[in-house]
Protein backbone atom coordinates (compact mmCIF):
# COMPACT_ATOMS: atom_id res chain seq x y z
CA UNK A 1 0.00 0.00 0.00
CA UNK A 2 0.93 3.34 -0.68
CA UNK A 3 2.27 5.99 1.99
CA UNK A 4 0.81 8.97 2.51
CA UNK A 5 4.06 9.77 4.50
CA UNK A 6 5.77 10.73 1.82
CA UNK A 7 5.62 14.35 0.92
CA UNK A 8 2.85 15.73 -1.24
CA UNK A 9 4.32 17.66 -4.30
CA UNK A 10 1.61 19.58 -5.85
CA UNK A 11 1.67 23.14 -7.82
CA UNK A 12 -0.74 25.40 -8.68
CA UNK A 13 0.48 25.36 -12.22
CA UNK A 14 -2.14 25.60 -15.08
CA UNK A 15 -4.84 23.04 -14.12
CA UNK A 16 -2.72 20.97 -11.19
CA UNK A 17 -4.54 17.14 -10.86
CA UNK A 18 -2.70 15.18 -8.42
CA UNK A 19 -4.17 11.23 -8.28
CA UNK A 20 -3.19 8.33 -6.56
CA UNK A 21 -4.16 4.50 -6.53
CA UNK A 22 -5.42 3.11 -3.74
CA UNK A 23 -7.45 -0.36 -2.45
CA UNK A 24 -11.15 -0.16 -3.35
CA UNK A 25 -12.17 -1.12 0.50
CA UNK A 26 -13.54 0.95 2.87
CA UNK A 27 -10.13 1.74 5.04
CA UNK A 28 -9.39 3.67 1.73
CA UNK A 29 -11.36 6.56 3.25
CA UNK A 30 -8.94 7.63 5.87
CA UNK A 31 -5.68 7.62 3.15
CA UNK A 32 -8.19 9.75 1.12
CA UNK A 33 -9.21 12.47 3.60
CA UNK A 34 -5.22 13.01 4.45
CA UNK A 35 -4.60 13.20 0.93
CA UNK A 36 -7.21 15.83 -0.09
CA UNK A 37 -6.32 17.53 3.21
CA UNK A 38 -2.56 17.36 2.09
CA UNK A 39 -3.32 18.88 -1.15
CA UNK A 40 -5.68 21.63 -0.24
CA UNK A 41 -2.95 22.75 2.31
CA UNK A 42 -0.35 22.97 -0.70
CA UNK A 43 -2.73 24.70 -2.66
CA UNK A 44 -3.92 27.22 0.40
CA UNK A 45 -7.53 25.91 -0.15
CA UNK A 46 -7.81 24.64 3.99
CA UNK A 47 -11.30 25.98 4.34
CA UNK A 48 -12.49 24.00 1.73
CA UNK A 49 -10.65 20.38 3.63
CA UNK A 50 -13.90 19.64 5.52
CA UNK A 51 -15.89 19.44 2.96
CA UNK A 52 -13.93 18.19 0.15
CA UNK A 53 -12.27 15.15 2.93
CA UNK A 54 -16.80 14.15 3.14
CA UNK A 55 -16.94 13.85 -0.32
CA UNK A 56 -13.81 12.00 -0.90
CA UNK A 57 -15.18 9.13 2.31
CA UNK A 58 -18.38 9.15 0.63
CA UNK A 59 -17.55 8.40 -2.95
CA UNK A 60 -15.06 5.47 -1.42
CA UNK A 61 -17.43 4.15 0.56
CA UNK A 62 -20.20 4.19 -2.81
CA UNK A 63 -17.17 2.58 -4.77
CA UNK A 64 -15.98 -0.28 -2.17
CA UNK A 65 -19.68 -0.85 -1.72
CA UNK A 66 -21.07 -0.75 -5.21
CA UNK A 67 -18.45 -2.22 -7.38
CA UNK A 68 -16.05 -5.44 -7.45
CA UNK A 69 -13.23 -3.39 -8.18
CA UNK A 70 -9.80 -4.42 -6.68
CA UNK A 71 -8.57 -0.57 -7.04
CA UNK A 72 -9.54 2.91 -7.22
CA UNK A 73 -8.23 5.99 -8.26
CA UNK A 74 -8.53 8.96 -6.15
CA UNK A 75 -8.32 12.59 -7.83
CA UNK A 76 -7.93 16.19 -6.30
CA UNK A 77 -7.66 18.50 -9.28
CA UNK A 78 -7.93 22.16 -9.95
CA UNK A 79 -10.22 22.61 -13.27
CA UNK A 80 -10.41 26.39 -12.95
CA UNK A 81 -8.89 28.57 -10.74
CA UNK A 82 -12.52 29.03 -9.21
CA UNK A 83 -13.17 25.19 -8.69
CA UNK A 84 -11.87 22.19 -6.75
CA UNK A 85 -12.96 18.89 -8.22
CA UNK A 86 -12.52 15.78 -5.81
CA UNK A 87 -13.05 11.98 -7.56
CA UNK A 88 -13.13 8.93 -7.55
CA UNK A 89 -12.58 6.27 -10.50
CA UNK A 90 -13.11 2.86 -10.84
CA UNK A 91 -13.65 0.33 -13.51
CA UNK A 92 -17.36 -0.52 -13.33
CA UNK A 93 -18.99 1.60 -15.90
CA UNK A 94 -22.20 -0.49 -16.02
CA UNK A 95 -22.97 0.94 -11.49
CA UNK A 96 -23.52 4.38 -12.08
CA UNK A 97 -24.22 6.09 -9.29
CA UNK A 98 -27.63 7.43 -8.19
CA UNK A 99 -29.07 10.00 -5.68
CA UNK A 100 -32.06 8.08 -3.76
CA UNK A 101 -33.97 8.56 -1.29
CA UNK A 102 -33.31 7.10 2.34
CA UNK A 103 -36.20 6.33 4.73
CA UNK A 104 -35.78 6.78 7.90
CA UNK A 105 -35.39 3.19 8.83
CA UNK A 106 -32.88 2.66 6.03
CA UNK A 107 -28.83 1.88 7.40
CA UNK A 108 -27.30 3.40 4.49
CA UNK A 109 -28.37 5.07 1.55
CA UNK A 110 -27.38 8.82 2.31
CA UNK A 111 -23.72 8.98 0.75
CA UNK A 112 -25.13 10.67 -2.31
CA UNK A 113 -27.39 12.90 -0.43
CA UNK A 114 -24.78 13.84 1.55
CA UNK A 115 -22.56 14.88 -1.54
CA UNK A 116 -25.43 16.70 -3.25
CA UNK A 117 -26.21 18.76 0.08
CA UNK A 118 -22.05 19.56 -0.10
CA UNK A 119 -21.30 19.75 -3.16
CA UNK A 120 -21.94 22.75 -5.56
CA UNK A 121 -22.28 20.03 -7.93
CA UNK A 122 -21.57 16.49 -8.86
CA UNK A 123 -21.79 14.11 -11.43
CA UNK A 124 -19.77 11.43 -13.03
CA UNK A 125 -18.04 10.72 -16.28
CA UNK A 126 -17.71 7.59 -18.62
CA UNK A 127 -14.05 6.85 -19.28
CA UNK A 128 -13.35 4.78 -22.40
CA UNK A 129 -15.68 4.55 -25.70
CA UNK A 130 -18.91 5.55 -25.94
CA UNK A 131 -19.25 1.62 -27.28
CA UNK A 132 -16.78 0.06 -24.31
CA UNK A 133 -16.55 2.23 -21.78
CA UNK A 134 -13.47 0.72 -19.27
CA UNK A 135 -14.48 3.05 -16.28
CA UNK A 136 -16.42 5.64 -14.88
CA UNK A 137 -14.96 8.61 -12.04
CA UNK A 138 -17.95 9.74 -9.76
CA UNK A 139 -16.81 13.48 -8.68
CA UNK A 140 -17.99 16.74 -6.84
CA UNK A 141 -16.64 20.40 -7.19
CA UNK A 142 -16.81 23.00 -4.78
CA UNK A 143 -16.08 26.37 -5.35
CA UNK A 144 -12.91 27.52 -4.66
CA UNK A 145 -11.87 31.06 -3.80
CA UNK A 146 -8.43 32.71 -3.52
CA UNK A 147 -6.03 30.39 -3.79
CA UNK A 148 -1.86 30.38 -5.12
């Protein structure tokens, strides 16, 4: 498994994406909050880290849960200089993810809801062909001001 240990070397250069590989299984989540807290903090985004390190659990917990995937991809990226995008990519095109509703009796169900409440938005992108699609990365963005 990889370190997070290690330091995090991330500019604010054009679009910056940093990723990483990780274990698609629920102990995932904890590597991801430090990393998306380890990035924001290079980028000088910390008042986004609460946020952003809710999304990241969430969409690990949807992939561990959802797909049979031996890895995923995390993804902290900079698309504008007004957005943060946090994802999460793994290689189960055909599980796309859906926002439901959760009774009140229900155990789970409200990782979605949870993003969409967070998130300024959120969606999630086919990777591959239109024909064979390989993959799919389930993301959020939050709005993100100031900056390096």
């Amino acid at each position: 498994m990889t370190s997070l240990r290690t330091p995090v070397e991330a500019r604010f250069v054009g679009h910056p994406t940093y990723s990483q590989t990780f274990p698609c299984e629920p102990a995932t989540a904890e590597l991801g909050r430090e990393l998306v807290r380890d990035i924001l903090g290079v980028w000088h985004l910390d008042g986004l880290a609460d946020r952003a390190a809710l999304i990241i659990t969430e969409l690990i917990a949807n992939a561990s849960r959802h797909t049979p995937c031996p890895e995923i991809r995390l993804r902290v990226g900079r698309p504008s200089a007004t957005r943060l995008r946090v994802g999460v990519v793994d290689r189960e095109p055909s599980r796309l993810p859906i926002l439901s509703q959760a009774t009140d009796d229900d155990e789970s169900g409200r990782g979605l809801l949870l993003v969409d409440a967070v998130a300024d938005r959120w969606g999630y992108d086919l990777h591959g062909s239109d024909r064979r699609p390989w993959g799919k990365e389930v993301w959020a963005e939050l709005r993100a001001e100031g900056g390096k």
